[in-house]
C-alpha atoms as a PDB file:
ATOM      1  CA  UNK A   1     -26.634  16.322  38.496  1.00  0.00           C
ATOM      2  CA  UNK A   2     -23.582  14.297  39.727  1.00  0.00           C
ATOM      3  CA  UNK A   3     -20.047  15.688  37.667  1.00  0.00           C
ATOM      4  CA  UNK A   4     -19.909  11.321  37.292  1.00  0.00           C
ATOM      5  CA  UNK A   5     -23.371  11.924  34.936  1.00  0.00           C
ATOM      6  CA  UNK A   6     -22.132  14.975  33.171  1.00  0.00           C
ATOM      7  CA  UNK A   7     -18.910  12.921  32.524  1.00  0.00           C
ATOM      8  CA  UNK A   8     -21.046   9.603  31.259  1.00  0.00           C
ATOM      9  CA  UNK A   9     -23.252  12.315  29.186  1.00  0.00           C
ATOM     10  CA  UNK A  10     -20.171  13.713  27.303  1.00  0.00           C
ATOM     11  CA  UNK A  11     -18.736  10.405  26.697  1.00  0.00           C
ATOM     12  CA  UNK A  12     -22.024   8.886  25.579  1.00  0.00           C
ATOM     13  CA  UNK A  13     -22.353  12.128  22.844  1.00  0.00           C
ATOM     14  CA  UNK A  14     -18.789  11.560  21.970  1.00  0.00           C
ATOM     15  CA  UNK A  15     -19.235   7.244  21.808  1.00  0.00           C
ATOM     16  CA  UNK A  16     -22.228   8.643  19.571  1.00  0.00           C
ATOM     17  CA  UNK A  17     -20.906  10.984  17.299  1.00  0.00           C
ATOM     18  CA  UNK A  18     -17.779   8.956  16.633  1.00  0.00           C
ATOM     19  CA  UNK A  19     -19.997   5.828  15.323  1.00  0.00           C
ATOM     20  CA  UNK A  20     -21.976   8.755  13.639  1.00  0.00           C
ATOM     21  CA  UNK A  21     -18.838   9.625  11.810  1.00  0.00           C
ATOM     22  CA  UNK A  22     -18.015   5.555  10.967  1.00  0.00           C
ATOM     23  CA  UNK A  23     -21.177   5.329   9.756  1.00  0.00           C
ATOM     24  CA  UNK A  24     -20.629   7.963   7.404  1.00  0.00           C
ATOM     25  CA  UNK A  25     -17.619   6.310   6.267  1.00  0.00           C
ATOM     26  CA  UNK A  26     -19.008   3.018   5.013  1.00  0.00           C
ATOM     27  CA  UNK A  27     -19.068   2.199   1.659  1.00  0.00           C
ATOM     28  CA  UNK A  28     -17.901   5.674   0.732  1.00  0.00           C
ATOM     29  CA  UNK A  29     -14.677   5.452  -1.978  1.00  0.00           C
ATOM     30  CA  UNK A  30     -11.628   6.937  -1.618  1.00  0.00           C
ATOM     31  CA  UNK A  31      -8.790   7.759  -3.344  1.00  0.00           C
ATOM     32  CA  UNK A  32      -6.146   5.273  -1.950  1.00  0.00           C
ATOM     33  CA  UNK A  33      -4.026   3.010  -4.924  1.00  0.00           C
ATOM     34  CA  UNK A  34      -2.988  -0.399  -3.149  1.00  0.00           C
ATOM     35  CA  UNK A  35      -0.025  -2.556  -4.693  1.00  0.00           C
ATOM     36  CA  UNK A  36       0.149  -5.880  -3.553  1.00  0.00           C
ATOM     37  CA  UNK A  37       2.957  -8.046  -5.551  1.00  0.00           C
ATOM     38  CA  UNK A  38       3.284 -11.920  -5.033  1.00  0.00           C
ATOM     39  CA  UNK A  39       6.986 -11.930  -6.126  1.00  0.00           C
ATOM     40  CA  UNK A  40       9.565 -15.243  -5.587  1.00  0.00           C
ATOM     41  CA  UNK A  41      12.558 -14.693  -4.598  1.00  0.00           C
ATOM     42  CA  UNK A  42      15.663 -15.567  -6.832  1.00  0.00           C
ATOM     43  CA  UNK A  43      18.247 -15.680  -4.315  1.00  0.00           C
ATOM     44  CA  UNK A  44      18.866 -16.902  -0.290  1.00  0.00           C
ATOM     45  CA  UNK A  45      16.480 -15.558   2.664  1.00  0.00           C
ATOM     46  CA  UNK A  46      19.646 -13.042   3.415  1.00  0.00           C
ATOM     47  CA  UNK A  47      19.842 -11.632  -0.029  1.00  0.00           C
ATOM     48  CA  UNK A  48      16.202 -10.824  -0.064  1.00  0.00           C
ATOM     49  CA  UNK A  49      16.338  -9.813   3.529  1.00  0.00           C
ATOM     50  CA  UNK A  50      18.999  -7.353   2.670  1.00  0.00           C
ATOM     51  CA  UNK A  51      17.407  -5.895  -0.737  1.00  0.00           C
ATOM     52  CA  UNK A  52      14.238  -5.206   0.935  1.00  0.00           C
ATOM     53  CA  UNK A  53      15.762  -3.848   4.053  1.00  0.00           C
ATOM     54  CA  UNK A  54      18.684  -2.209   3.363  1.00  0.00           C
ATOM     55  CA  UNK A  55      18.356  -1.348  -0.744  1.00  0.00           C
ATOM     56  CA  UNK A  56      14.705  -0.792  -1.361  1.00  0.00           C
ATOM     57  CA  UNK A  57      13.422   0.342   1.841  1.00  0.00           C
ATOM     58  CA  UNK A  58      16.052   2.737   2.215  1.00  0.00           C
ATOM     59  CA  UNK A  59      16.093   4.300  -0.836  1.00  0.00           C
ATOM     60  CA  UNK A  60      12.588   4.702  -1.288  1.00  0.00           C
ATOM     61  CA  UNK A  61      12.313   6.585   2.613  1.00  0.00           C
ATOM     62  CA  UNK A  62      14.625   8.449   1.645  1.00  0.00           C
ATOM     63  CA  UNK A  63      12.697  10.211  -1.389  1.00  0.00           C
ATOM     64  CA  UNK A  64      10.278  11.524   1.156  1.00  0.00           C
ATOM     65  CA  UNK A  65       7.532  10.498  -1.398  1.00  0.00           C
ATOM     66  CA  UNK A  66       4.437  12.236   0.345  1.00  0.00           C
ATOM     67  CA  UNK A  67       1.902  10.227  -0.979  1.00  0.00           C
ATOM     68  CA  UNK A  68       3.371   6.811   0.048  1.00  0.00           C
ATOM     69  CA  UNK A  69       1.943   5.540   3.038  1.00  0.00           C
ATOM     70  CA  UNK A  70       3.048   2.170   3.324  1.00  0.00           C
ATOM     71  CA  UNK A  71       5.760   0.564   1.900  1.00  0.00           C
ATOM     72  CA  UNK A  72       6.287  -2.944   3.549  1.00  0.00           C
ATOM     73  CA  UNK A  73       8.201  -6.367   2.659  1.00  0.00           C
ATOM     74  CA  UNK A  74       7.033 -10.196   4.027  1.00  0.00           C
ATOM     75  CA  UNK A  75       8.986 -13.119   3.300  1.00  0.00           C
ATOM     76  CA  UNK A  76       6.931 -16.602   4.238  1.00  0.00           C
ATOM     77  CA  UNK A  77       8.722 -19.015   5.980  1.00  0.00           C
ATOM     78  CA  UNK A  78       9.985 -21.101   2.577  1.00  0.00           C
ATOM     79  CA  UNK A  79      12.151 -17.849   2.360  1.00  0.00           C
ATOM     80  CA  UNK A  80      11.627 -17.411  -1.269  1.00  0.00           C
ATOM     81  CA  UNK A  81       7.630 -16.125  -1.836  1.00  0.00           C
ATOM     82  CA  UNK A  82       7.787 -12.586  -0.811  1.00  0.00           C
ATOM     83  CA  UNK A  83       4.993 -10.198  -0.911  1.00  0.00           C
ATOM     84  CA  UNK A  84       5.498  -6.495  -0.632  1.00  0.00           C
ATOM     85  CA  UNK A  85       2.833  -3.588  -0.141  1.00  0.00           C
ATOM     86  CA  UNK A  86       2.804  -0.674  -0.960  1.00  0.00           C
ATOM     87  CA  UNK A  87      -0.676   1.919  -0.232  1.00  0.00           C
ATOM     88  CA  UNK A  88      -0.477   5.302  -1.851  1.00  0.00           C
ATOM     89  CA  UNK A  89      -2.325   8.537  -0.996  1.00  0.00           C
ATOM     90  CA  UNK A  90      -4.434   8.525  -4.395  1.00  0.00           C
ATOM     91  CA  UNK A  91      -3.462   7.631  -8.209  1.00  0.00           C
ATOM     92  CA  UNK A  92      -0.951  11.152  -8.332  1.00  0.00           C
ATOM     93  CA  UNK A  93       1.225   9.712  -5.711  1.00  0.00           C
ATOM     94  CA  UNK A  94       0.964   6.136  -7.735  1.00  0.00           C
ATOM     95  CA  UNK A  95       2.136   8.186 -11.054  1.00  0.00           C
ATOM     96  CA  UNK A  96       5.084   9.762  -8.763  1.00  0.00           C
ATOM     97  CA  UNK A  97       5.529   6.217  -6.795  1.00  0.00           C
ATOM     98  CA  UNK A  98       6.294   4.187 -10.386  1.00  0.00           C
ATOM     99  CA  UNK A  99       8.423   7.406 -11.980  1.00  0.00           C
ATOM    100  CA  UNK A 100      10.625   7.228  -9.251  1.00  0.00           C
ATOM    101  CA  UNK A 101      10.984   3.185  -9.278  1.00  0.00           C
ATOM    102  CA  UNK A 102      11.723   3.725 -12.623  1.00  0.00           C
ATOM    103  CA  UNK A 103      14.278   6.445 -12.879  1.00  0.00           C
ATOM    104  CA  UNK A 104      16.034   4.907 -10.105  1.00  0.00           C
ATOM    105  CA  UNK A 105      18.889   1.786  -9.976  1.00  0.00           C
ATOM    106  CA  UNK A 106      15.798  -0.547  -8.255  1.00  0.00           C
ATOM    107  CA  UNK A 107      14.442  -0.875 -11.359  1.00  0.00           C
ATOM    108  CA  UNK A 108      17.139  -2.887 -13.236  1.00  0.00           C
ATOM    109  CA  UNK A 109      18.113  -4.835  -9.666  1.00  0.00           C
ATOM    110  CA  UNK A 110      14.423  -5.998  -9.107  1.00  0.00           C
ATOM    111  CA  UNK A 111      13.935  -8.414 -11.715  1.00  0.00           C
ATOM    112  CA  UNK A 112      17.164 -10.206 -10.978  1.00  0.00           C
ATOM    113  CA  UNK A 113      15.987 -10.283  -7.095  1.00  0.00           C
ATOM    114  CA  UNK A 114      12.961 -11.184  -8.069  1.00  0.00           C
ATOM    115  CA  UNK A 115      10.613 -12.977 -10.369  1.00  0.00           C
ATOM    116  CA  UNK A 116       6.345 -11.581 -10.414  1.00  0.00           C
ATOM    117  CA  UNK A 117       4.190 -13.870  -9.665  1.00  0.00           C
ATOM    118  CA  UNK A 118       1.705 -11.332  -9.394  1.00  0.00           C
ATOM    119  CA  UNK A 119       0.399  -7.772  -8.908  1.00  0.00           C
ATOM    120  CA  UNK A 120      -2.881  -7.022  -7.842  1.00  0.00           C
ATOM    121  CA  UNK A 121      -3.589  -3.148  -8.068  1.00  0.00           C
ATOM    122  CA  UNK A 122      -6.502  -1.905  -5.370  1.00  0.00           C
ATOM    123  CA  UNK A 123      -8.203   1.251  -6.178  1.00  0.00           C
ATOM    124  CA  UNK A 124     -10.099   3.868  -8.527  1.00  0.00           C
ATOM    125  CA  UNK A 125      -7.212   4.497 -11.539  1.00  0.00           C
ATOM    126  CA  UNK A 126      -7.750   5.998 -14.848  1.00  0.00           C
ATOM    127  CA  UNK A 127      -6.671   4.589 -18.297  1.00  0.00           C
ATOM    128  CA  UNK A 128      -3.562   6.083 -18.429  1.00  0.00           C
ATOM    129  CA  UNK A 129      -2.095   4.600 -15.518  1.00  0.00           C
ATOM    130  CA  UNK A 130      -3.762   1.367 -15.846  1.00  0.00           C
ATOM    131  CA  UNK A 131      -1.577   0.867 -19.138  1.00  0.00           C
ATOM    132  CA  UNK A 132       1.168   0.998 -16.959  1.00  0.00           C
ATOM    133  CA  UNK A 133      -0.046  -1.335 -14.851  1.00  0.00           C
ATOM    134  CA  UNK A 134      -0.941  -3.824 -17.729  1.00  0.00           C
ATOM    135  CA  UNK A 135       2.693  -3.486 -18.717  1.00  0.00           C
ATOM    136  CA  UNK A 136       3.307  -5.530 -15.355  1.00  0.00           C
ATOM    137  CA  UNK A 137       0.215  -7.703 -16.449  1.00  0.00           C
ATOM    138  CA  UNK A 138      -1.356  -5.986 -13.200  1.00  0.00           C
ATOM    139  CA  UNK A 139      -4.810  -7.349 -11.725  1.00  0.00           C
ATOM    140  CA  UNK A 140      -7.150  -4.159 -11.386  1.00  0.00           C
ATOM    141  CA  UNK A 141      -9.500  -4.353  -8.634  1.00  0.00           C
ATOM    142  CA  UNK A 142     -12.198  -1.775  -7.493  1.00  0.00           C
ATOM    143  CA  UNK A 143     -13.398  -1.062  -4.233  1.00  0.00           C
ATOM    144  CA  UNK A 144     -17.084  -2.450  -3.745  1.00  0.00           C
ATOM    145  CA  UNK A 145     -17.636  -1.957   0.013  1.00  0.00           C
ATOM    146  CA  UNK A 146     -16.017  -1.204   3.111  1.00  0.00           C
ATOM    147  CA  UNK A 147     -14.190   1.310   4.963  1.00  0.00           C
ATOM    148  CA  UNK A 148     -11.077   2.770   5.714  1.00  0.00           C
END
């Protein structure tokens, strides 16, 4: 056999188990806790440019949170409706994500940055956190389908 077959053959098993392994993955849950929060903005495009960026962002990297994946900031071109992500390795790291907002000085600057239009939370969470949430009057939505 040609080495160009054997090469095709591998790649074709590999091509195959990889979309074996996709497969797999559809529809399965996981443990991953979304935030997405519609906020408006209370102050100029450079204020909020500079809290997110140089004040939130900052701080927050620098807890070395290991469960928080993404933590990310958009501002739409009105400059004042902002929304910020944030994904989280499972509800644990969502419990240590919201301690730490709380305990630090973010928490009494955000609402004066700031005003919630909305949070939507993504994910499997149990009651204890979701009274948290409902303190923020959070929108709890489970995964149906998918994958990740």
């Amino acid at each position: 056999m040609p080495a160009s077959s054997c090469k095709m053959q591998a790649s074709t098993k590999s091509n195959r188990t990889v979309m074996i392994e996709r497969l797999a993955m559809l529809n399965q849950k996981n443990a991953f806790i979304d935030h997405i929060w519609e906020l408006e903005g209370k102050g100029s495009r450079a204020d909020l440019e500079k809290f997110c960026a140089d004040n939130a962002s900052k701080h927050v990297h620098g807890l070395n949170e290991e469960g928080t994946i993404r933590f990310e900031w958009f501002i739409a071109n009105d400059n004042k409706t902002v929304t910020f992500i944030e994904r989280l390795k499972d509800e644990a790291a969502a419990k240590e994500r919201i301690k730490n907002h709380m305990d630090s000085h973010l928490a009494a600057e955000f609402p004066e940055v700031f005003a919630i239009k909305k949070l939507i939370v993504l994910g499997e969470i149990g009651p204890e956190i979701a009274e948290t949430y409902a303190a923020f009057g959070a929108e709890i939505r489970t995964k149906v389908g998918g994958f990740s």
